[in-house]
N, C-alpha and C. Protein backbone atom coordinates (compact mmCIF):
# COMPACT_ATOMS: atom_id res chain seq x y z
N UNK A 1 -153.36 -12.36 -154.26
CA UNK A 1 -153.90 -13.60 -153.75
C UNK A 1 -155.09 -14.04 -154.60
N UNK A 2 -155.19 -15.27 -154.25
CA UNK A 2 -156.86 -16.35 -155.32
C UNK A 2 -157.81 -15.19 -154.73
N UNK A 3 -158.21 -14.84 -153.57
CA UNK A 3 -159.19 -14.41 -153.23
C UNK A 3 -159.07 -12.92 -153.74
N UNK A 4 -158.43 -12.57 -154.10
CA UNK A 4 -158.31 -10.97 -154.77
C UNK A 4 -158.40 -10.72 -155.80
N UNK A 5 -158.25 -12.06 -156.69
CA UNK A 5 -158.41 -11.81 -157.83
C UNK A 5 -159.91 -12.33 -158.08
N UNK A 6 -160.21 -12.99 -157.13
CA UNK A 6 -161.90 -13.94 -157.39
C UNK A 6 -162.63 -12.55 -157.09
N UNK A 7 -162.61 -11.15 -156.46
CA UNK A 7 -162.90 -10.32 -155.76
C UNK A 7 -163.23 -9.48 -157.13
N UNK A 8 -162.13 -9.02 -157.38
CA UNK A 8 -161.86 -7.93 -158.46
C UNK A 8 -162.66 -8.55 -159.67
N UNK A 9 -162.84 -9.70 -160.37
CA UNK A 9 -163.22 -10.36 -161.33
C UNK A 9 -164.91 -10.69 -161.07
N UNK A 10 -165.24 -10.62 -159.86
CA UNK A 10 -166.30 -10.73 -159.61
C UNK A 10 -167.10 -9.32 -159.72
N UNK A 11 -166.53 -8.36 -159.26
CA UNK A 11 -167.31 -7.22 -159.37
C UNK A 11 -167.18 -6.84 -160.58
N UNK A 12 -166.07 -6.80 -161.54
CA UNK A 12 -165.89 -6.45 -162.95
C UNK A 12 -167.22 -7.11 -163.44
N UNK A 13 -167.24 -8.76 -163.30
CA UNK A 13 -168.77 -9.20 -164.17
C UNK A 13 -170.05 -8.75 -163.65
N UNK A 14 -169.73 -8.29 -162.63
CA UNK A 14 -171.71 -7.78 -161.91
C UNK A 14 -171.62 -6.33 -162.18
N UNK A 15 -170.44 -6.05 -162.90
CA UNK A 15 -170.45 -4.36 -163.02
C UNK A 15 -171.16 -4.48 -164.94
N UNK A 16 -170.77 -5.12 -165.53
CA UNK A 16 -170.65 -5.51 -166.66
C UNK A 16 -172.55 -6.33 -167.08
N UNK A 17 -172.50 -7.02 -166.26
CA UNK A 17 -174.58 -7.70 -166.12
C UNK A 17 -175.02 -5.96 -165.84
N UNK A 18 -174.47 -5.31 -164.98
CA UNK A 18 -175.54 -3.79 -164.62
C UNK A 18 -175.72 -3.10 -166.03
N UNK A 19 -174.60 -3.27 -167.10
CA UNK A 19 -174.59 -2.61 -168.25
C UNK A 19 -175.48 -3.11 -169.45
N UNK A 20 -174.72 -4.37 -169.35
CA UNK A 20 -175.75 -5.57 -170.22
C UNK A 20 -177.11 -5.36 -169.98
N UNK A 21 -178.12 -5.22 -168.51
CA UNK A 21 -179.22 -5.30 -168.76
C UNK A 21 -179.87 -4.01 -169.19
N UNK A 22 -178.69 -3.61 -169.09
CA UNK A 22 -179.48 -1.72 -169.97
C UNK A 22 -179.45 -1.87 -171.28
N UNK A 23 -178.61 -2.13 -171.74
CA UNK A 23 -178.38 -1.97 -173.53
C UNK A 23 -178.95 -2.95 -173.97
N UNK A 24 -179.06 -3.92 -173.53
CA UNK A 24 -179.71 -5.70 -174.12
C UNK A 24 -181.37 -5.62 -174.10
N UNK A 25 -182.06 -4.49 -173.61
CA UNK A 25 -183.13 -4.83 -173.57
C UNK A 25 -183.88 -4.31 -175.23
N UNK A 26 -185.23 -4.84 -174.72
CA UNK A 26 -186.06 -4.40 -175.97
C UNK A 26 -186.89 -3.06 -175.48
N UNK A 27 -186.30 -1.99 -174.73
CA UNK A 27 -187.44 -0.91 -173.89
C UNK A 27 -186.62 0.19 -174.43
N UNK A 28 -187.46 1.37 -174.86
CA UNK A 28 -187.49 2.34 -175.02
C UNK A 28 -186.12 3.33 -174.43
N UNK A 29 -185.36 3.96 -174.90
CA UNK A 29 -184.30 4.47 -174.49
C UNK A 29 -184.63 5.83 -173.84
N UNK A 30 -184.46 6.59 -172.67
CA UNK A 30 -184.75 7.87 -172.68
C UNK A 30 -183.02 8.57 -171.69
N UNK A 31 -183.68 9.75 -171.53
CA UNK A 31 -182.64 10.52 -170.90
C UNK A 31 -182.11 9.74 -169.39
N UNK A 32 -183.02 9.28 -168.91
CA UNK A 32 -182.82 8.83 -167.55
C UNK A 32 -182.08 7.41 -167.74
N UNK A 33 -182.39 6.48 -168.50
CA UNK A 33 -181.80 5.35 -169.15
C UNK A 33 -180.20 5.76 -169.78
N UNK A 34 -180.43 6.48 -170.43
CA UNK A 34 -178.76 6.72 -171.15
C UNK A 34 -177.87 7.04 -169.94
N UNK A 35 -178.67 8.25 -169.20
CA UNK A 35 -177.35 8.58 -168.19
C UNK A 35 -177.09 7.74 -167.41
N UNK A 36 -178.14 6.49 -167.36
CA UNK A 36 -177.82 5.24 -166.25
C UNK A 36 -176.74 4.66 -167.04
N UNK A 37 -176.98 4.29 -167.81
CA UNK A 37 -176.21 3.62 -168.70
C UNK A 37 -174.66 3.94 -168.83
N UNK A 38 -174.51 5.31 -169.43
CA UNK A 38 -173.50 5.87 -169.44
C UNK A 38 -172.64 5.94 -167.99
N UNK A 39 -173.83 5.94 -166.74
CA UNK A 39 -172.75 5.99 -165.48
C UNK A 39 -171.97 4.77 -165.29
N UNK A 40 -172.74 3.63 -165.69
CA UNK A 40 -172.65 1.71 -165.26
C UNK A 40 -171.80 1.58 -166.65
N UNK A 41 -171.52 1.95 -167.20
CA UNK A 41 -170.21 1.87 -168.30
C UNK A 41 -168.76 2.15 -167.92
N UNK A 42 -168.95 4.05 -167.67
CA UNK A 42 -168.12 4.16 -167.05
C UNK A 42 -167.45 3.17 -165.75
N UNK A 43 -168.14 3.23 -164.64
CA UNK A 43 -167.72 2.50 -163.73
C UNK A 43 -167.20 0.96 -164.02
N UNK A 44 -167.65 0.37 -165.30
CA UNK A 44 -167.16 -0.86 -165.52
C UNK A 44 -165.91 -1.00 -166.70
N UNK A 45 -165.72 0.38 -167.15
CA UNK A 45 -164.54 0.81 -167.67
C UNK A 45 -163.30 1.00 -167.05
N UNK A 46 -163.43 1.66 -166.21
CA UNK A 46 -162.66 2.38 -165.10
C UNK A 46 -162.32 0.77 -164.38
N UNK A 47 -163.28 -0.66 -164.06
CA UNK A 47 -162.78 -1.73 -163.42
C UNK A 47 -161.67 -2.25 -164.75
N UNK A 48 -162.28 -2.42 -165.73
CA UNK A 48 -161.43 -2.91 -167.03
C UNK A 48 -160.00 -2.85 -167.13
N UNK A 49 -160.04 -1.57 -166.75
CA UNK A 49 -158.25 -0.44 -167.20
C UNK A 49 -157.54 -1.09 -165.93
N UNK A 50 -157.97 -0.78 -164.78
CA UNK A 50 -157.56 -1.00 -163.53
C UNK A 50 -157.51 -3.33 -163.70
N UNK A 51 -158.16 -3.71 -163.48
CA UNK A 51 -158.28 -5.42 -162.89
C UNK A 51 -158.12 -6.09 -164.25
N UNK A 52 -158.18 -5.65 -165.87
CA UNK A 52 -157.63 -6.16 -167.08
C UNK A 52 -156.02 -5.26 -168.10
N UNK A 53 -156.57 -3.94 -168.44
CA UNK A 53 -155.26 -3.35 -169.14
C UNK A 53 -154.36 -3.44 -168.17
N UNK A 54 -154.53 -2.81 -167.00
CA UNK A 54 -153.30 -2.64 -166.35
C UNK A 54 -151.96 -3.70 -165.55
N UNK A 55 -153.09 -4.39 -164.86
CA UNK A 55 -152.70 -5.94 -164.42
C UNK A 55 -151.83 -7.01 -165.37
N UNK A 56 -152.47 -6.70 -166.68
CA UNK A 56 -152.11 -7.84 -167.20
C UNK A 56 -151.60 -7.10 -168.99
N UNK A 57 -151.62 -6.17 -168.43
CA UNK A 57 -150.45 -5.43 -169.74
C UNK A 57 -151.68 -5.65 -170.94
N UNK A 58 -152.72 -5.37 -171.19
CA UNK A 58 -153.73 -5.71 -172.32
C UNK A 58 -153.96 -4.23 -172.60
N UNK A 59 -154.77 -4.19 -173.61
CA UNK A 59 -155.68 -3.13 -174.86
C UNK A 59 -156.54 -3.43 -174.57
N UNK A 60 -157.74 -2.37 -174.76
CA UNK A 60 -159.23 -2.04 -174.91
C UNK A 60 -159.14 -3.18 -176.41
N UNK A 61 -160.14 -3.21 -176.42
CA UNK A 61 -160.39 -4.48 -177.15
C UNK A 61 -161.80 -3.66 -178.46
N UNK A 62 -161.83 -3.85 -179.67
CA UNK A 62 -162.69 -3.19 -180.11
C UNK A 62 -164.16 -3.19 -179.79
N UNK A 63 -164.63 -4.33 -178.90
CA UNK A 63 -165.85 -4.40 -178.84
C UNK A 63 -166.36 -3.58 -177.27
N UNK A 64 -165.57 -3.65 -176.53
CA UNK A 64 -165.21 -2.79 -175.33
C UNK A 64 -164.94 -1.26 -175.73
N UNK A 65 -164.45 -0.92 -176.75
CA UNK A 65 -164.30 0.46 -177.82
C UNK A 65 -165.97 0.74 -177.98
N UNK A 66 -166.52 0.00 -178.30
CA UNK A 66 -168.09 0.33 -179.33
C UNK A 66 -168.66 0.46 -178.04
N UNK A 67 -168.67 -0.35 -176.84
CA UNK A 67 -169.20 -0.04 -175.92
C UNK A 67 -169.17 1.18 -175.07
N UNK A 68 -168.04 1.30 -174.76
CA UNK A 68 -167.49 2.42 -174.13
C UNK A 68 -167.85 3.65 -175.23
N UNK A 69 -167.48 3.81 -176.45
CA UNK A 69 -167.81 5.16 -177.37
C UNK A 69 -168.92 5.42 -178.00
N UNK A 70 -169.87 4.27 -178.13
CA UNK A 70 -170.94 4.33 -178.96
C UNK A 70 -171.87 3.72 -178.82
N UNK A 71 -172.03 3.22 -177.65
CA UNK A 71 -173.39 2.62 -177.16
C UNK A 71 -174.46 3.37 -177.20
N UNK A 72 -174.18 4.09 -176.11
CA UNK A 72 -174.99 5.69 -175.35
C UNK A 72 -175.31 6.69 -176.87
N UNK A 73 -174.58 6.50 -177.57
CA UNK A 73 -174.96 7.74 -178.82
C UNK A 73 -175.88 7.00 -179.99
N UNK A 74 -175.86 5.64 -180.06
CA UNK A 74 -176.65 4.49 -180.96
C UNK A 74 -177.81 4.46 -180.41
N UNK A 75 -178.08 4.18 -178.65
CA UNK A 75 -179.49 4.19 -178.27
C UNK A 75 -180.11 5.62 -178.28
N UNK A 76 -179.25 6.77 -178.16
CA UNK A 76 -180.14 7.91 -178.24
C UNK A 76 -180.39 8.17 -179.75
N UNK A 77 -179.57 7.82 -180.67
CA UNK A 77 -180.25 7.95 -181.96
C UNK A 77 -180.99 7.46 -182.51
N UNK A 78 -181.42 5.78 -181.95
CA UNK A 78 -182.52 5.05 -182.71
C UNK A 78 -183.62 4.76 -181.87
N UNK A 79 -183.32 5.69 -180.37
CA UNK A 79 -184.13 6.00 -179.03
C UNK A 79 -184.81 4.40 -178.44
N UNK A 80 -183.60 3.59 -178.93
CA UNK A 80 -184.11 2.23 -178.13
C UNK A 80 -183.17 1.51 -177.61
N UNK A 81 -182.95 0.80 -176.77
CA UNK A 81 -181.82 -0.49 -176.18
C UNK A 81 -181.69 -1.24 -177.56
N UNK A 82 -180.35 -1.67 -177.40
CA UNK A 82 -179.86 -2.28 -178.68
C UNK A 82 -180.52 -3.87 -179.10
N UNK A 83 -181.12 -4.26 -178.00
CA UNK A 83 -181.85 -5.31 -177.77
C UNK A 83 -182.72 -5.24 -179.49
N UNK A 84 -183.26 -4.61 -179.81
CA UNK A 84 -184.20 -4.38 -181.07
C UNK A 84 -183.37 -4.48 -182.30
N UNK A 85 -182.13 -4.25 -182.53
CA UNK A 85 -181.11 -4.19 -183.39
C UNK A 85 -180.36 -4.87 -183.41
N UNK A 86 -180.94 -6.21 -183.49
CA UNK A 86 -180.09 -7.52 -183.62
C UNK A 86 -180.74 -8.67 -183.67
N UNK A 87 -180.40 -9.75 -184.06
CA UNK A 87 -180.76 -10.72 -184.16
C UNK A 87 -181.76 -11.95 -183.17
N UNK A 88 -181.38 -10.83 -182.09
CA UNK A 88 -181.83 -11.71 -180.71
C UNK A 88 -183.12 -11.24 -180.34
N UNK A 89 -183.23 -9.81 -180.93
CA UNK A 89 -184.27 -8.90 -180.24
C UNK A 89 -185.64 -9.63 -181.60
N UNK A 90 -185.42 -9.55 -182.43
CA UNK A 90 -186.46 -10.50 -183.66
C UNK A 90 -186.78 -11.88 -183.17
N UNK A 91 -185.66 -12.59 -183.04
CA UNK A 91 -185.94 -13.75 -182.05
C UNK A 91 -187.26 -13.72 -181.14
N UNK A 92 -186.82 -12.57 -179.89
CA UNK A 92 -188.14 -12.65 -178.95
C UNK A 92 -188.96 -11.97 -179.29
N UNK A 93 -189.87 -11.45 -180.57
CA UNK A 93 -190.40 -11.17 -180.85
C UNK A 93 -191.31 -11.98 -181.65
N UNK A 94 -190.68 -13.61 -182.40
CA UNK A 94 -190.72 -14.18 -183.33
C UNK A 94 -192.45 -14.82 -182.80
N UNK A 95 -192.07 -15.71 -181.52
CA UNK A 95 -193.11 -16.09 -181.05
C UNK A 95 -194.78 -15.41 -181.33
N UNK A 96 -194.48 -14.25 -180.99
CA UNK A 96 -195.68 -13.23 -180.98
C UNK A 96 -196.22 -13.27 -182.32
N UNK A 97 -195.01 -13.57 -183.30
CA UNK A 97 -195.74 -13.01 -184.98
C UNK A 97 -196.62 -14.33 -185.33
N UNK A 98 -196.05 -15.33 -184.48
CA UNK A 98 -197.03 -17.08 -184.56
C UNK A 98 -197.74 -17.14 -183.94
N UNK A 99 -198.46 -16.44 -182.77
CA UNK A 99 -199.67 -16.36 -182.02
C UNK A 99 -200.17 -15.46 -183.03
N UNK A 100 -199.88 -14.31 -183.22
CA UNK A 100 -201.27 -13.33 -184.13
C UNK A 100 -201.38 -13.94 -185.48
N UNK A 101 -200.40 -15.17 -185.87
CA UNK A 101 -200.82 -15.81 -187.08
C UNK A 101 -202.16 -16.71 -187.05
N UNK A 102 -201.72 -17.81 -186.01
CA UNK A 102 -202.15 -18.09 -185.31
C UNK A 102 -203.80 -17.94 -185.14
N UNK A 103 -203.89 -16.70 -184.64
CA UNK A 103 -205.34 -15.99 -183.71
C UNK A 103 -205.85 -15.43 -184.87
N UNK A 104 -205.10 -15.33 -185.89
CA UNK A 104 -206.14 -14.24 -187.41
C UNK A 104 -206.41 -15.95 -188.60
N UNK A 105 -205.77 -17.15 -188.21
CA UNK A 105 -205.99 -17.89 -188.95
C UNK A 105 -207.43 -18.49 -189.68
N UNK A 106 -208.28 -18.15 -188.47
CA UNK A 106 -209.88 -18.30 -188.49
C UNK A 106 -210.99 -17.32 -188.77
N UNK A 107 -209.96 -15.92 -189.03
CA UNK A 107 -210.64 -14.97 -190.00
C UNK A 107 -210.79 -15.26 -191.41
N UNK A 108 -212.14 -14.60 -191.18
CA UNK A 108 -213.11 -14.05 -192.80
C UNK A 108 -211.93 -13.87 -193.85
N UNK A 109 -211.92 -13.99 -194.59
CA UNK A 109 -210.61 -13.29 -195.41
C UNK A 109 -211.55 -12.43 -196.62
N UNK A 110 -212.83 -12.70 -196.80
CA UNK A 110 -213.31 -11.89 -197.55
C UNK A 110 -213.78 -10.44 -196.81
């Protein structure tokens, strides 16, 4: 039914935002973070196979691959959310480098 599939598709994306706001950030990665991480993966893997591969005859998809195999082993090796390792994470950082430009503009330079 509409409503079963609005059901299943709904929790897949709020399972999927629980993951996103772990890996997307710009904060420090630790043991307690990864295993969160790694649990809210799983569980949104496990919706994937079940309410996408299975339903509808599909493949893991490679970017769903990197997620699922190598998220959790990328933030413990560079011990940060992937947020910092990309394009987006410089972005919100960008601002800050134009305020301390900014705030040192009216320094001594000698």
């Amino acid at each position: 039914s509409s409503q079963e599939l609005e059901r299943s598709y709904s929790n897949l994306l709020h399972s999927y935002a629980a993951c996103r706001h772990l890996f997307a950030s710009c904060e420090k990665a630790n043991g307690g973070s990864l295993t969160e991480l790694e649990a809210k993966i799983t569980t949104f893997m496990q919706a994937v196979r079940v309410d996408i591969i299975a339903r509808h005859k599909r493949t893991i998809t490679p970017k769903l691959h990197l997620l699922e195999a190598h998220t959790v082993d990328c933030m413990a090796r560079f011990g940060t959310a992937l947020g910092l390792l990309g394009e987006q994470g410089g972005e919100s950082i960008h601002h800050k480098f134009n305020s301390l430009r900014s705030s040192l503009n009216n320094v001594n330079k000698d």
